[in-house]
C-alpha atoms as a PDB file:
ATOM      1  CA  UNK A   1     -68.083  26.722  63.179  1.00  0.00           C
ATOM      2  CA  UNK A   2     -68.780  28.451  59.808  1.00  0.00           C
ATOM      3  CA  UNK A   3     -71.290  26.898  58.148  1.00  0.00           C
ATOM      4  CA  UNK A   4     -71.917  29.515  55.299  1.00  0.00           C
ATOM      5  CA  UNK A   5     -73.257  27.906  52.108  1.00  0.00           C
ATOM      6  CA  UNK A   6     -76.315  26.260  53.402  1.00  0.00           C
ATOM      7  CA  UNK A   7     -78.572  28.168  50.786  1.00  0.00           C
ATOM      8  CA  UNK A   8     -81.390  26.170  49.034  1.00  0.00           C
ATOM      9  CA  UNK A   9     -79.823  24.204  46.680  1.00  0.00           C
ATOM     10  CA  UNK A  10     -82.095  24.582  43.981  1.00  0.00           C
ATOM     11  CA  UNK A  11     -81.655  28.363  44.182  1.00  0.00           C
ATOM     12  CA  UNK A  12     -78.248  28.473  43.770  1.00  0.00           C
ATOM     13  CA  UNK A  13     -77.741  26.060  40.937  1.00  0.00           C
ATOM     14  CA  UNK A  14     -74.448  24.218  42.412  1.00  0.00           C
ATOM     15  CA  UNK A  15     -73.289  21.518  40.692  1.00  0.00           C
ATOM     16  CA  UNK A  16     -70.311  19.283  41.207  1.00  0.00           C
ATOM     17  CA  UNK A  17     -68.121  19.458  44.285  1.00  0.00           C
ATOM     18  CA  UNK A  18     -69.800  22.984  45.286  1.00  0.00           C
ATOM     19  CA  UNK A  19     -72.926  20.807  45.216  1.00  0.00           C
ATOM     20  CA  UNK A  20     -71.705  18.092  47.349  1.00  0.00           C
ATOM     21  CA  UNK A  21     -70.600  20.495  49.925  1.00  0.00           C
ATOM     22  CA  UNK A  22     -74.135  22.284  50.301  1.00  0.00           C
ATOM     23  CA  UNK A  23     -75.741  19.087  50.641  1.00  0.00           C
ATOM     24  CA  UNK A  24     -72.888  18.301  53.322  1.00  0.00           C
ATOM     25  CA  UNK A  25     -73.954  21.364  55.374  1.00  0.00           C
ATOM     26  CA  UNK A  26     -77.323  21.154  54.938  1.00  0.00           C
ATOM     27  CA  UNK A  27     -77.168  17.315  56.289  1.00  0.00           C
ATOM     28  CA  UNK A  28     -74.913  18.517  59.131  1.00  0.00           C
ATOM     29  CA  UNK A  29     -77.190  21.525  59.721  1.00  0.00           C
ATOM     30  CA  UNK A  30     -80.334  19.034  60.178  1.00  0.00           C
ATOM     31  CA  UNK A  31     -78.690  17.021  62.625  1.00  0.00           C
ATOM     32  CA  UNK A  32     -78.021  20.284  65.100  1.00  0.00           C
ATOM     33  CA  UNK A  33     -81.279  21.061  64.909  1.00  0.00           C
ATOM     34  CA  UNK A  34     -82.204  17.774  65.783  1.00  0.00           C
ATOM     35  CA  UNK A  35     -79.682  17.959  68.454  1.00  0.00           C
ATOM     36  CA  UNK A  36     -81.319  21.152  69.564  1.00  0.00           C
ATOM     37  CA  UNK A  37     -84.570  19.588  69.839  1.00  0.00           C
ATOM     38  CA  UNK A  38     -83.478  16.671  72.134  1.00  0.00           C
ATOM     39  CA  UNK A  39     -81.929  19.465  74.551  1.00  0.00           C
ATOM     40  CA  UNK A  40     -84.969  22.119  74.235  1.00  0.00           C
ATOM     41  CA  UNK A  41     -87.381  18.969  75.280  1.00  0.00           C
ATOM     42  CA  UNK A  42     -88.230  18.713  78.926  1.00  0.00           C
ATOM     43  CA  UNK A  43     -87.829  14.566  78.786  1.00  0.00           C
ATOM     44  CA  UNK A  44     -84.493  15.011  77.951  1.00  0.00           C
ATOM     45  CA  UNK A  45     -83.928  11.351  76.533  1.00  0.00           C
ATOM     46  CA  UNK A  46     -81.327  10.610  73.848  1.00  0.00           C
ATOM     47  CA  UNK A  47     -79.526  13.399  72.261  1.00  0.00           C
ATOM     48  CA  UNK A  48     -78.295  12.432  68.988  1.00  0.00           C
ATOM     49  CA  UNK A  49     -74.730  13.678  68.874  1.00  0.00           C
ATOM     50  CA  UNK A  50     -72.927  11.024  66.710  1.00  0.00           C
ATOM     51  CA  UNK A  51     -75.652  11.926  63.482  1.00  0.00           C
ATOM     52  CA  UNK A  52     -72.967  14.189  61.692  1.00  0.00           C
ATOM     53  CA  UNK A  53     -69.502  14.761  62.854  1.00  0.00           C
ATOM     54  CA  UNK A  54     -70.064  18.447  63.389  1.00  0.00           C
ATOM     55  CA  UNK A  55     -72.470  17.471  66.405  1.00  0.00           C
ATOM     56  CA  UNK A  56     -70.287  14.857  67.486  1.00  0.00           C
ATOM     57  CA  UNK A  57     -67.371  17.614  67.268  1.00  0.00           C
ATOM     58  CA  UNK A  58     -69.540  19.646  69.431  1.00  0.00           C
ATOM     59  CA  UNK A  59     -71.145  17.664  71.907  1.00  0.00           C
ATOM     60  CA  UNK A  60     -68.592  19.043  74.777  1.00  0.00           C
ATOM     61  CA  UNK A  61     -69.582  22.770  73.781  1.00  0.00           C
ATOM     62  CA  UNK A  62     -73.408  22.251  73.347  1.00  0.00           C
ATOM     63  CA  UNK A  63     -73.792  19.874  76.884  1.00  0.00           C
ATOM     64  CA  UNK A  64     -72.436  19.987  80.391  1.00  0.00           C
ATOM     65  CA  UNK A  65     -71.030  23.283  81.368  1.00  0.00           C
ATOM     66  CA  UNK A  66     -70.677  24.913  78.684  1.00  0.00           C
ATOM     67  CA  UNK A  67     -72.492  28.355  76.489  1.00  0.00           C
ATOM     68  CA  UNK A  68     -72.702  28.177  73.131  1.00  0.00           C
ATOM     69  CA  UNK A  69     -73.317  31.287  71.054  1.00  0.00           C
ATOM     70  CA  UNK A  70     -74.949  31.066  67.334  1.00  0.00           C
ATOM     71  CA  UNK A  71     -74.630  33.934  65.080  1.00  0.00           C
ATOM     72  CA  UNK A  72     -77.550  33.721  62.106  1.00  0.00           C
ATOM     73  CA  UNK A  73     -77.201  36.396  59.139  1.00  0.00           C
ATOM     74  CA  UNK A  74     -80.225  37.177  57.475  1.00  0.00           C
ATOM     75  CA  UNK A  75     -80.532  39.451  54.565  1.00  0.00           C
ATOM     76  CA  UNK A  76     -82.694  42.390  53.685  1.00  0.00           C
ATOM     77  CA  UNK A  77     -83.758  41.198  49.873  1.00  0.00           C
ATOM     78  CA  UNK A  78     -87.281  40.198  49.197  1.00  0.00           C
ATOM     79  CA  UNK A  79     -86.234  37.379  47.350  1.00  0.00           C
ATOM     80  CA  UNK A  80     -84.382  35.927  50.168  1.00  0.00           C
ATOM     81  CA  UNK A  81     -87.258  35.623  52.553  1.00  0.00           C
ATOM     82  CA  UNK A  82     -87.516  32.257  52.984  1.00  0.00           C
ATOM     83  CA  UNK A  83     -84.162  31.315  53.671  1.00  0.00           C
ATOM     84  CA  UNK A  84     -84.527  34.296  56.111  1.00  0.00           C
ATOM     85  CA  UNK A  85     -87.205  32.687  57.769  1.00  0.00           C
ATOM     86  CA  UNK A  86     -85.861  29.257  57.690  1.00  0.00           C
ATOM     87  CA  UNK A  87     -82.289  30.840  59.429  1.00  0.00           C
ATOM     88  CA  UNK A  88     -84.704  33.065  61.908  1.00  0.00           C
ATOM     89  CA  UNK A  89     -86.582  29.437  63.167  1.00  0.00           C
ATOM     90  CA  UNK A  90     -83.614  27.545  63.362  1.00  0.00           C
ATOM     91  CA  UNK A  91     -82.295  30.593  65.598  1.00  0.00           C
ATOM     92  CA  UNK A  92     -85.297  30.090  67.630  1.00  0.00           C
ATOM     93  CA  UNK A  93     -84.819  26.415  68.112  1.00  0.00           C
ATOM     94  CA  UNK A  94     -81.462  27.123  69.596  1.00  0.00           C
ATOM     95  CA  UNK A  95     -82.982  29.690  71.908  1.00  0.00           C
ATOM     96  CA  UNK A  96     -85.112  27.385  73.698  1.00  0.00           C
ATOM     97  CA  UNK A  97     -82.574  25.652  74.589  1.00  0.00           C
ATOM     98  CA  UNK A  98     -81.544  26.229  78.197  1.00  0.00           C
ATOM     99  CA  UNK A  99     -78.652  23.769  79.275  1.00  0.00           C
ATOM    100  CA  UNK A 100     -78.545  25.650  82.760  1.00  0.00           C
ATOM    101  CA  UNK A 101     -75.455  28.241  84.238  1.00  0.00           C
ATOM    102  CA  UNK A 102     -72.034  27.812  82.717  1.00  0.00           C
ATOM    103  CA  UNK A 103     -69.437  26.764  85.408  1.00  0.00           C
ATOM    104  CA  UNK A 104     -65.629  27.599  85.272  1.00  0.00           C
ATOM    105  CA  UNK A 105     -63.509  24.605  84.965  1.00  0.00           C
ATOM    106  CA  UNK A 106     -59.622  25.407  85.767  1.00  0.00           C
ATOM    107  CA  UNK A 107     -57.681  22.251  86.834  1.00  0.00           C
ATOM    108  CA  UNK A 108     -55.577  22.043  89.729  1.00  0.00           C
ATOM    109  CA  UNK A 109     -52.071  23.426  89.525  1.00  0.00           C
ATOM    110  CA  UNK A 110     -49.616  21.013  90.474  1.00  0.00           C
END
Protein backbone atom coordinates (compact mmCIF):
# COMPACT_ATOMS: atom_id res chain seq x y z
CA UNK A 1 0.00 0.00 0.00
CA UNK A 2 1.36 3.40 -1.20
CA UNK A 3 0.33 5.90 0.83
CA UNK A 4 2.59 8.81 -0.50
CA UNK A 5 0.97 12.24 -0.06
CA UNK A 6 0.41 12.26 3.61
CA UNK A 7 2.47 15.61 4.00
CA UNK A 8 1.08 18.31 6.40
CA UNK A 9 -1.54 19.79 4.73
CA UNK A 10 -0.95 23.18 5.57
CA UNK A 11 2.56 22.90 4.12
CA UNK A 12 1.69 21.89 0.95
CA UNK A 13 -1.14 24.23 0.16
CA UNK A 14 -3.58 21.51 -1.60
CA UNK A 15 -6.70 22.56 -2.45
CA UNK A 16 -9.56 20.84 -4.17
CA UNK A 17 -9.55 17.14 -4.97
CA UNK A 18 -5.60 16.98 -4.19
CA UNK A 19 -6.84 18.26 -0.82
CA UNK A 20 -9.46 15.77 -0.25
CA UNK A 21 -7.11 13.01 -0.97
CA UNK A 22 -4.40 14.14 1.72
CA UNK A 23 -6.97 14.41 4.22
CA UNK A 24 -8.11 10.79 2.99
CA UNK A 25 -4.62 9.41 3.78
CA UNK A 26 -3.97 11.17 6.62
CA UNK A 27 -7.48 9.80 8.16
CA UNK A 28 -6.54 6.31 6.91
CA UNK A 29 -2.98 6.75 8.21
CA UNK A 30 -4.45 7.56 11.89
CA UNK A 31 -6.46 4.62 11.99
CA UNK A 32 -3.19 2.15 11.36
CA UNK A 33 -1.60 3.66 13.90
CA UNK A 34 -4.36 3.17 16.04
CA UNK A 35 -4.49 -0.29 14.80
CA UNK A 36 -0.85 -0.58 15.68
CA UNK A 37 -1.43 0.46 19.10
CA UNK A 38 -4.18 -2.14 19.90
CA UNK A 39 -1.60 -4.92 18.63
CA UNK A 40 1.71 -3.35 20.36
CA UNK A 41 -0.50 -3.39 23.82
CA UNK A 42 0.00 -6.38 26.03
CA UNK A 43 -4.08 -6.49 26.88
CA UNK A 44 -4.67 -7.08 23.51
CA UNK A 45 -8.51 -6.08 23.59
CA UNK A 46 -10.29 -4.70 20.51
CA UNK A 47 -8.34 -3.92 17.49
CA UNK A 48 -10.05 -1.45 15.46
CA UNK A 49 -9.84 -2.77 11.93
CA UNK A 50 -13.16 -1.57 10.33
CA UNK A 51 -12.02 2.50 11.21
CA UNK A 52 -10.83 3.09 7.50
CA UNK A 53 -11.06 0.64 4.74
CA UNK A 54 -7.32 0.45 4.32
CA UNK A 55 -7.18 -1.35 7.86
CA UNK A 56 -10.11 -3.27 7.16
CA UNK A 57 -8.30 -4.20 3.69
CA UNK A 58 -5.47 -5.26 5.80
CA UNK A 59 -6.59 -6.91 8.74
CA UNK A 60 -5.56 -10.54 7.19
CA UNK A 61 -1.88 -9.16 6.55
CA UNK A 62 -1.40 -7.22 9.88
CA UNK A 63 -3.07 -10.34 12.28
CA UNK A 64 -2.84 -14.10 12.40
CA UNK A 65 0.06 -15.50 10.55
CA UNK A 66 1.14 -13.15 8.72
CA UNK A 67 4.61 -10.34 8.43
CA UNK A 68 4.02 -7.19 7.39
CA UNK A 69 6.86 -4.99 6.19
CA UNK A 70 6.57 -0.93 6.27
CA UNK A 71 8.90 1.06 4.26
CA UNK A 72 9.07 4.96 5.74
CA UNK A 73 11.11 7.58 3.50
CA UNK A 74 12.43 10.34 5.27
CA UNK A 75 14.28 13.17 3.74
CA UNK A 76 17.54 14.91 4.40
CA UNK A 77 16.15 18.80 4.24
CA UNK A 78 16.06 20.83 7.36
CA UNK A 79 12.83 22.03 6.60
CA UNK A 80 11.34 18.68 6.49
CA UNK A 81 12.16 17.66 10.01
CA UNK A 82 9.08 17.30 11.41
CA UNK A 83 7.38 15.30 9.03
CA UNK A 84 10.66 13.28 9.38
CA UNK A 85 10.08 12.81 12.84
CA UNK A 86 6.44 12.27 12.67
CA UNK A 87 7.23 9.27 9.73
CA UNK A 88 10.34 8.02 12.11
CA UNK A 89 7.57 7.56 15.33
CA UNK A 90 4.99 6.15 13.39
CA UNK A 91 7.85 3.63 12.16
CA UNK A 92 8.47 2.98 15.71
CA UNK A 93 4.91 2.27 16.59
CA UNK A 94 4.88 -0.43 14.01
CA UNK A 95 8.06 -1.88 15.44
CA UNK A 96 6.69 -2.70 18.68
CA UNK A 97 4.48 -4.57 17.33
CA UNK A 98 5.26 -8.28 17.63
CA UNK A 99 2.28 -10.48 16.26
CA UNK A 100 4.53 -13.67 16.93
CA UNK A 101 6.38 -16.23 14.01
CA UNK A 102 4.84 -16.23 10.57
CA UNK A 103 3.51 -19.77 9.64
CA UNK A 104 3.27 -21.17 6.01
CA UNK A 105 -0.20 -21.81 4.95
CA UNK A 106 -0.37 -24.10 1.62
CA UNK A 107 -3.75 -25.92 1.28
CA UNK A 108 -4.11 -29.43 0.61
CA UNK A 109 -3.77 -30.63 -2.95
CA UNK A 110 -6.60 -32.54 -4.00
Amino acid sequence: VDLAGSERLDKTGATGDRLTEAKAINKSLSALGDVLTALASQRRGHVPYRNSKLTYLLQDSLSGDSKALMFVNVSTDADDVPETLCSLRFAARAHDVALGQAKKNVAPAR
